[in-house]
N, C-alpha and C. Protein backbone atom coordinates (compact mmCIF):
# COMPACT_ATOMS: atom_id res chain seq x y z
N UNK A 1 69.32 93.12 85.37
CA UNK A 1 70.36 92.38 86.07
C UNK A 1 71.21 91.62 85.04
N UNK A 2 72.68 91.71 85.47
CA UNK A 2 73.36 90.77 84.20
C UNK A 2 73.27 89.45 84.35
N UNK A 3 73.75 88.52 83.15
CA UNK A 3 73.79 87.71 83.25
C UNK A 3 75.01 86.76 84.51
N UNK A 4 74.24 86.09 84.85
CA UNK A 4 75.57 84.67 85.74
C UNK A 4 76.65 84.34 85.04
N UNK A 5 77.82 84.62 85.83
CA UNK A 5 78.94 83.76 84.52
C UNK A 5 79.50 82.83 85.64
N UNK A 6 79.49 81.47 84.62
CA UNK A 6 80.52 80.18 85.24
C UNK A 6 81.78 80.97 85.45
N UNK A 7 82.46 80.59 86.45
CA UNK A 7 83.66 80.37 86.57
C UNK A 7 84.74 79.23 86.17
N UNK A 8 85.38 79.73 85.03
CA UNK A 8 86.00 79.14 83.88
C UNK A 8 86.72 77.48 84.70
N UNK A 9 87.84 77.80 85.54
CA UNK A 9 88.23 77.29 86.75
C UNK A 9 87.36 75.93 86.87
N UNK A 10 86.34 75.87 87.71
CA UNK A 10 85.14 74.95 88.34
C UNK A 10 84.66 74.48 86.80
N UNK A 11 84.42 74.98 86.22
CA UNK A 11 83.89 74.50 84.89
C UNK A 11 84.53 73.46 84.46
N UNK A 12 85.91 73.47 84.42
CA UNK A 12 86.36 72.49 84.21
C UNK A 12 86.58 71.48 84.78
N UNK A 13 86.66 71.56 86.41
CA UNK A 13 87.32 70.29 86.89
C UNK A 13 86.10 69.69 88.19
N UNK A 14 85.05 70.40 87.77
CA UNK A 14 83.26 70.05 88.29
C UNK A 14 82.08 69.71 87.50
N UNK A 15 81.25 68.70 87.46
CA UNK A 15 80.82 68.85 87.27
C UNK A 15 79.30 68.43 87.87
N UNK A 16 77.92 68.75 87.94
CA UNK A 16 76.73 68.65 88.85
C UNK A 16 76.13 67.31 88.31
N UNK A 17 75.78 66.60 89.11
CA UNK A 17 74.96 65.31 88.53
C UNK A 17 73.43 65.47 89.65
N UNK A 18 73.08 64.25 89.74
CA UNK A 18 71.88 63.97 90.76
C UNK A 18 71.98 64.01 91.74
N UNK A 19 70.83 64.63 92.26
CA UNK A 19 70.14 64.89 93.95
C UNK A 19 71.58 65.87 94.70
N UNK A 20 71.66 66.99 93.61
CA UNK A 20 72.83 67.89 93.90
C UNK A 20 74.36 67.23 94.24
N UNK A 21 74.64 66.10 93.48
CA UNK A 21 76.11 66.15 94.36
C UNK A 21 76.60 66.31 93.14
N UNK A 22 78.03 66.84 93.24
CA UNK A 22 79.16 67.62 92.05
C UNK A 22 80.16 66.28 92.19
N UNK A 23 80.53 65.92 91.30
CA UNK A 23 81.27 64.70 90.68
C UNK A 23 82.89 65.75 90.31
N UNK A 24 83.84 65.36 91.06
CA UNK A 24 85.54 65.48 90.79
C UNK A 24 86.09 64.85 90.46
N UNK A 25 87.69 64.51 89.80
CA UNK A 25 88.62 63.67 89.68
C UNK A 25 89.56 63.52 91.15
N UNK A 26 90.33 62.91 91.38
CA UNK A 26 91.28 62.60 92.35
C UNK A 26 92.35 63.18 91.91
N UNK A 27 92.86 63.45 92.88
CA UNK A 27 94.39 64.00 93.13
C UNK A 27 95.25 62.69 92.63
N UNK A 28 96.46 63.32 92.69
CA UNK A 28 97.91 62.60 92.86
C UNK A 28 97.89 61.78 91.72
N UNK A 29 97.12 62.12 90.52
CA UNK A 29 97.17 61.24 88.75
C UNK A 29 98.24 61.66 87.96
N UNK A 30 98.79 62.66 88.13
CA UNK A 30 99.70 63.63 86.87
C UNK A 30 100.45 63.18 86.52
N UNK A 31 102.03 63.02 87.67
CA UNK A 31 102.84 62.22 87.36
C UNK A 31 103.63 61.35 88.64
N UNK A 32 104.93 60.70 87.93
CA UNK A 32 105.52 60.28 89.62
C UNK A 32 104.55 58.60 89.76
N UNK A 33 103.90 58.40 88.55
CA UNK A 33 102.78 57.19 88.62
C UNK A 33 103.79 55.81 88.63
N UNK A 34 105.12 55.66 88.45
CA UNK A 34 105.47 54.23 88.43
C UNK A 34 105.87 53.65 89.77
N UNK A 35 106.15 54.73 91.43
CA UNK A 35 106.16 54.14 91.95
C UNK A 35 104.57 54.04 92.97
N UNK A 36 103.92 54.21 92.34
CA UNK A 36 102.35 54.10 92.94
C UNK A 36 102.21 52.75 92.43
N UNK A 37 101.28 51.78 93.44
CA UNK A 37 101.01 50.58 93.07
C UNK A 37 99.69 50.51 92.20
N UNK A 38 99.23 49.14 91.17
CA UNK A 38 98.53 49.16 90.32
C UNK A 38 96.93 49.75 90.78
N UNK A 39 97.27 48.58 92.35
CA UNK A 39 95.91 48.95 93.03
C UNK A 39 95.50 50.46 92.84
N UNK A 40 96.59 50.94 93.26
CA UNK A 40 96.52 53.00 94.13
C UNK A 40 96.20 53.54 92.51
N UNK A 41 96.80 53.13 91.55
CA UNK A 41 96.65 54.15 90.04
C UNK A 41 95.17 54.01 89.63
N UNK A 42 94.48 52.29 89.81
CA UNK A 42 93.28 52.27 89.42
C UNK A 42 91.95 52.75 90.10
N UNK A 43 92.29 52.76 91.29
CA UNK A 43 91.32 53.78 92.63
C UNK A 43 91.40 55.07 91.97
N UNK A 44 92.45 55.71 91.93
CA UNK A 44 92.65 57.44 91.38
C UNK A 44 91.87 57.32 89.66
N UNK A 45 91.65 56.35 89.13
CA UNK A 45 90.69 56.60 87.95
C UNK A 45 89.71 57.05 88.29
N UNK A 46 89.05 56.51 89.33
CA UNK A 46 87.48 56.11 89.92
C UNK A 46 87.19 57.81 90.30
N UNK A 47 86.09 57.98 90.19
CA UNK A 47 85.93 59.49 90.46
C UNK A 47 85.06 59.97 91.92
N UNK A 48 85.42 60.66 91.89
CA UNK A 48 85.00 60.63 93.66
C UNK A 48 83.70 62.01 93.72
N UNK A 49 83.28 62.15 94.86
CA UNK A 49 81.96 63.36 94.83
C UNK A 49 82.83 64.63 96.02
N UNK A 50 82.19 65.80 96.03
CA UNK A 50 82.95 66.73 96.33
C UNK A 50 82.14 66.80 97.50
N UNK A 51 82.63 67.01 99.06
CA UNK A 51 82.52 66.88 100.30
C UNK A 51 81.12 67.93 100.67
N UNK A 52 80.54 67.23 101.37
CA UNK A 52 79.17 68.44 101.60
C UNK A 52 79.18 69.59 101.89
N UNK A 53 80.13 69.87 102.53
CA UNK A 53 80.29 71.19 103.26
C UNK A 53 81.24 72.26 101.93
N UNK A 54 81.59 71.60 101.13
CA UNK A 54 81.90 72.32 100.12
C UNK A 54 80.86 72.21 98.81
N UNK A 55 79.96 71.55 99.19
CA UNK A 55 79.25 72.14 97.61
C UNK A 55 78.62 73.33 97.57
N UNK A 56 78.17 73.62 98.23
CA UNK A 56 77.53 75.21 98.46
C UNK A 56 78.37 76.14 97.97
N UNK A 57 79.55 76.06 97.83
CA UNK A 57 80.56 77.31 97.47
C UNK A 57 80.69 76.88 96.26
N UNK A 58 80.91 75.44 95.82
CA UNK A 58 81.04 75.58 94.09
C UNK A 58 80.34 75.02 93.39
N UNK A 59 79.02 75.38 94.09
CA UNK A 59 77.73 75.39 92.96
C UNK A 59 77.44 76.37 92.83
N UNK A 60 77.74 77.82 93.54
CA UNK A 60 77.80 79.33 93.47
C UNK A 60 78.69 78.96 92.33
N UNK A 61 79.78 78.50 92.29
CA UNK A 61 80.67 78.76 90.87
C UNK A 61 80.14 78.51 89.60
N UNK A 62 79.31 77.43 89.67
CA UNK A 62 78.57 76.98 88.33
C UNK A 62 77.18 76.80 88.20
N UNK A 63 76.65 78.31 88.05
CA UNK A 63 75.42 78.60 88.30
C UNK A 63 74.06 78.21 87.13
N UNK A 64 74.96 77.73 86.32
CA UNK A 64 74.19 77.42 84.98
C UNK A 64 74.52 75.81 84.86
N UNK A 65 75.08 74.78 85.68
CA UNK A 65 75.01 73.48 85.42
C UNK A 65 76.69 73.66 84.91
């Protein structure tokens, strides 16, 4: 059987921590940031966990951690 390959994609913008939950960044950081308030820019630092019903599909993506 061949080997598992990550999907390059998820690799980058996932990654797996404890008791299975996958750790993401937030949306809406890129640009367009001066009329977002200080509050809204420093929340979008904070990193958020990826919704239950979607980890099952992209932990199939990153089968090796």
């Amino acid at each position: 059987m061949p080997k598992m390959k990550t999907r390059s994609s998820a690799k980058k913008r996932f990654k797996k921590i404890r008791k299975g939950l996958i750790k993401r960044a937030k949306a809406f950081r890129r640009h367009l940031l001066t009329k977002k308030s200080a509050k809204r820019r420093r929340d979008l630092r904070q990193r958020a966990y990826v919704s239950a019903v979607d980890v099952t599909r992209i932990s199939r993506m990153l089968p090796n951690g």
